[in-house]
C-alpha atoms as a PDB file:
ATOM      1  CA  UNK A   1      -5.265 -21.949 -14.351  1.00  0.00           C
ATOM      2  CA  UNK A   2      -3.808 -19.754 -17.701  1.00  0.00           C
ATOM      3  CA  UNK A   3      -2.252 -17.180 -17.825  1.00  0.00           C
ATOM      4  CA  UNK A   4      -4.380 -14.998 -18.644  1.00  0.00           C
ATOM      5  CA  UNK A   5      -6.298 -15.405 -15.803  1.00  0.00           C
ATOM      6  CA  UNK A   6      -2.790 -15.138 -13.850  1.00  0.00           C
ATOM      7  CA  UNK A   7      -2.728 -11.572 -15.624  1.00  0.00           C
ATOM      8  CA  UNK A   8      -6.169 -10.743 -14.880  1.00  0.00           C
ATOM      9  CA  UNK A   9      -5.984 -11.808 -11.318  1.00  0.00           C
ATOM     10  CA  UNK A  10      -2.611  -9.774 -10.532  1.00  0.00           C
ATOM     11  CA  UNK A  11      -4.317  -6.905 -12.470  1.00  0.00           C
ATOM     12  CA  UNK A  12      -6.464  -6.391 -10.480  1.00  0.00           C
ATOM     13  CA  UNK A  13      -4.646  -6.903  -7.359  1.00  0.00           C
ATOM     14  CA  UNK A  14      -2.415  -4.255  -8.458  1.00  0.00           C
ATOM     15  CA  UNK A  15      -5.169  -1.765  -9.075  1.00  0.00           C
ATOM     16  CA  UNK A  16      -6.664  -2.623  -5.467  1.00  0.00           C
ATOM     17  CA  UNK A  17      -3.620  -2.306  -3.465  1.00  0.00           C
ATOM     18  CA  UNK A  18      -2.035   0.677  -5.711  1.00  0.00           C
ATOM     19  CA  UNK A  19      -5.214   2.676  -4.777  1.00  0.00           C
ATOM     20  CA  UNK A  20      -5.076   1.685  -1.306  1.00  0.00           C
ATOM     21  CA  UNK A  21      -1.264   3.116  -1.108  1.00  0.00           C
ATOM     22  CA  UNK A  22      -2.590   5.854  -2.781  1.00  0.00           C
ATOM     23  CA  UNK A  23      -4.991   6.383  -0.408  1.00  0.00           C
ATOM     24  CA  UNK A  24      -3.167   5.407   2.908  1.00  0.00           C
ATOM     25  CA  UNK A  25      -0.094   7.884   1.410  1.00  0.00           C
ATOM     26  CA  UNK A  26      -2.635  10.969   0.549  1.00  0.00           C
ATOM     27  CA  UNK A  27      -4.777  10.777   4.125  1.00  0.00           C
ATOM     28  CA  UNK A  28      -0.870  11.395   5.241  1.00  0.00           C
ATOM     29  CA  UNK A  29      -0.072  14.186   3.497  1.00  0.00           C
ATOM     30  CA  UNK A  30      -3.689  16.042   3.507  1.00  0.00           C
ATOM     31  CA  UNK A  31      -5.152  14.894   6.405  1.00  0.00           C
ATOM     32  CA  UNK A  32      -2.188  14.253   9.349  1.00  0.00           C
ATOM     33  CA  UNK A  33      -3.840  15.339  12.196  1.00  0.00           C
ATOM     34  CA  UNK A  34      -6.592  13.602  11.980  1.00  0.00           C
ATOM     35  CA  UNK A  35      -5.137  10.442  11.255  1.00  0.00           C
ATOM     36  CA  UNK A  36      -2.754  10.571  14.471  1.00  0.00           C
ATOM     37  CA  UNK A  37      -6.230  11.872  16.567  1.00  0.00           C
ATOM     38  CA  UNK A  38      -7.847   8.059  15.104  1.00  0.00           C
ATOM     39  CA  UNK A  39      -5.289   6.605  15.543  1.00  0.00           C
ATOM     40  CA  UNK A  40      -4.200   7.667  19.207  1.00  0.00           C
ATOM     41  CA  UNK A  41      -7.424   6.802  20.293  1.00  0.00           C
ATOM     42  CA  UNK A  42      -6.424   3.265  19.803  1.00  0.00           C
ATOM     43  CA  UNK A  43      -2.915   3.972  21.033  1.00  0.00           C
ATOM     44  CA  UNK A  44      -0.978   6.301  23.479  1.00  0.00           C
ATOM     45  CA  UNK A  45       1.778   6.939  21.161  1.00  0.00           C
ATOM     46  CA  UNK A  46       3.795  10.313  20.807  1.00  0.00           C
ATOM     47  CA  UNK A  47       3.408  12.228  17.825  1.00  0.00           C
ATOM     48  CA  UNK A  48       6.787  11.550  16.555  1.00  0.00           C
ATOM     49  CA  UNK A  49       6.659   8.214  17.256  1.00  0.00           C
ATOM     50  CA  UNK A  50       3.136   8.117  15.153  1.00  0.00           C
ATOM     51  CA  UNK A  51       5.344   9.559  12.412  1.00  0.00           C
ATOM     52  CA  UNK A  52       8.047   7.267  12.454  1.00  0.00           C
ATOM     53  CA  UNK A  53       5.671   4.289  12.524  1.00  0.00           C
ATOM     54  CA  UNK A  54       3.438   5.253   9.462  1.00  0.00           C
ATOM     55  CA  UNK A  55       6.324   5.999   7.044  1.00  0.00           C
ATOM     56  CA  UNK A  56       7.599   2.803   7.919  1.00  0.00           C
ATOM     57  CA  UNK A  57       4.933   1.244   7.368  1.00  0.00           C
ATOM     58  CA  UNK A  58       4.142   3.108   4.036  1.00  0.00           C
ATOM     59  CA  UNK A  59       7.844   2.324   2.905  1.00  0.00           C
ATOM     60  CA  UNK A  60       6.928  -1.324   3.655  1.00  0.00           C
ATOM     61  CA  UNK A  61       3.507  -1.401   2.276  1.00  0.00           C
ATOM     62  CA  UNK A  62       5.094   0.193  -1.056  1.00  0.00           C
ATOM     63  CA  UNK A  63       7.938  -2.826  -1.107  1.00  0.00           C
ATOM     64  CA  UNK A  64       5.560  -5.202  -0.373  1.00  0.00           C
ATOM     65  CA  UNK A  65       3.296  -3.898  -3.317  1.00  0.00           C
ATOM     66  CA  UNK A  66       6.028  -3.914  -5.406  1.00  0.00           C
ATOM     67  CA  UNK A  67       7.307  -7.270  -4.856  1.00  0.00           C
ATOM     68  CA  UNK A  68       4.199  -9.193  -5.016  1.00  0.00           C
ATOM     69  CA  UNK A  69       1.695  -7.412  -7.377  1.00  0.00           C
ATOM     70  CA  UNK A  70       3.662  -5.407  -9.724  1.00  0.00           C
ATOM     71  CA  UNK A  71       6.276  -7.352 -10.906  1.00  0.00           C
ATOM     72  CA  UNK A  72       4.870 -10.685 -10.992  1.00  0.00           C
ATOM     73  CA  UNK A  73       2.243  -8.408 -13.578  1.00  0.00           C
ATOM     74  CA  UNK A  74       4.601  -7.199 -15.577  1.00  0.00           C
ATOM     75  CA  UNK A  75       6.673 -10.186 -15.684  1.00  0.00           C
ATOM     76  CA  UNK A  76       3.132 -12.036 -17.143  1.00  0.00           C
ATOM     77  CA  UNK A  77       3.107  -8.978 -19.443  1.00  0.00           C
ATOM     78  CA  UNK A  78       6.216 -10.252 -20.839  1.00  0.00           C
ATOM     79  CA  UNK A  79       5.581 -14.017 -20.597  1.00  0.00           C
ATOM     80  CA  UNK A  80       2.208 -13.663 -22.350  1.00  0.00           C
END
C-alpha cells in the first residue's frame, strides 16, 4: 500500500465521518424534539438526561474524528 492511497483512503474517511458529525450535530440543533421523540421510543430516558447523553456523545464523536481521520490526513499531507 502507498501513500497515496493512504491519503486517498483517509480522505475520504474524513469527508464521510465529517458529514456525518455534521449531520448528527445539525438534527441537534434544528430538529431536538424530534430526535429525543425517536429516540425515547427506544429508551425511557428523561429529557435532560437525553441532553446530557448526546453532547457527550457528539464531544466524543468529534475527538474521535479528530484523532483518527483528520490528523493522520494531514499528517500524509505533510509526509507526501
Amino acid at each position: 500500500m502507498d501513500i497515496q492511497t493512504l491519503t486517498r483512503f483517509f480522505m475520504w474517511c474524513t469527508i464521510i465521518n465529517g458529514a456525518l458529525f455534521v449531520l448528527g450535530g445539525a438534527m441537534c440543533m434544528f430538529a431536538p424534539d424530534f430526535v429525543y421523540r425517536t429516540h425515547s421510543k427506544w429508551f425511557p430516558i428523561p429529557r435532560e438526561a437525553f441532553n446530557v447523553a448526546i453532547y457527550s456523545f457528539l464531544g466524543l464523536f468529534k475527538i474521535v474524528f479528530l484523532v483518527f481521520n483528520v490528523a493522520p490526513y494531514v499528517a500524509l499531507l505533510i509526509v507526501g
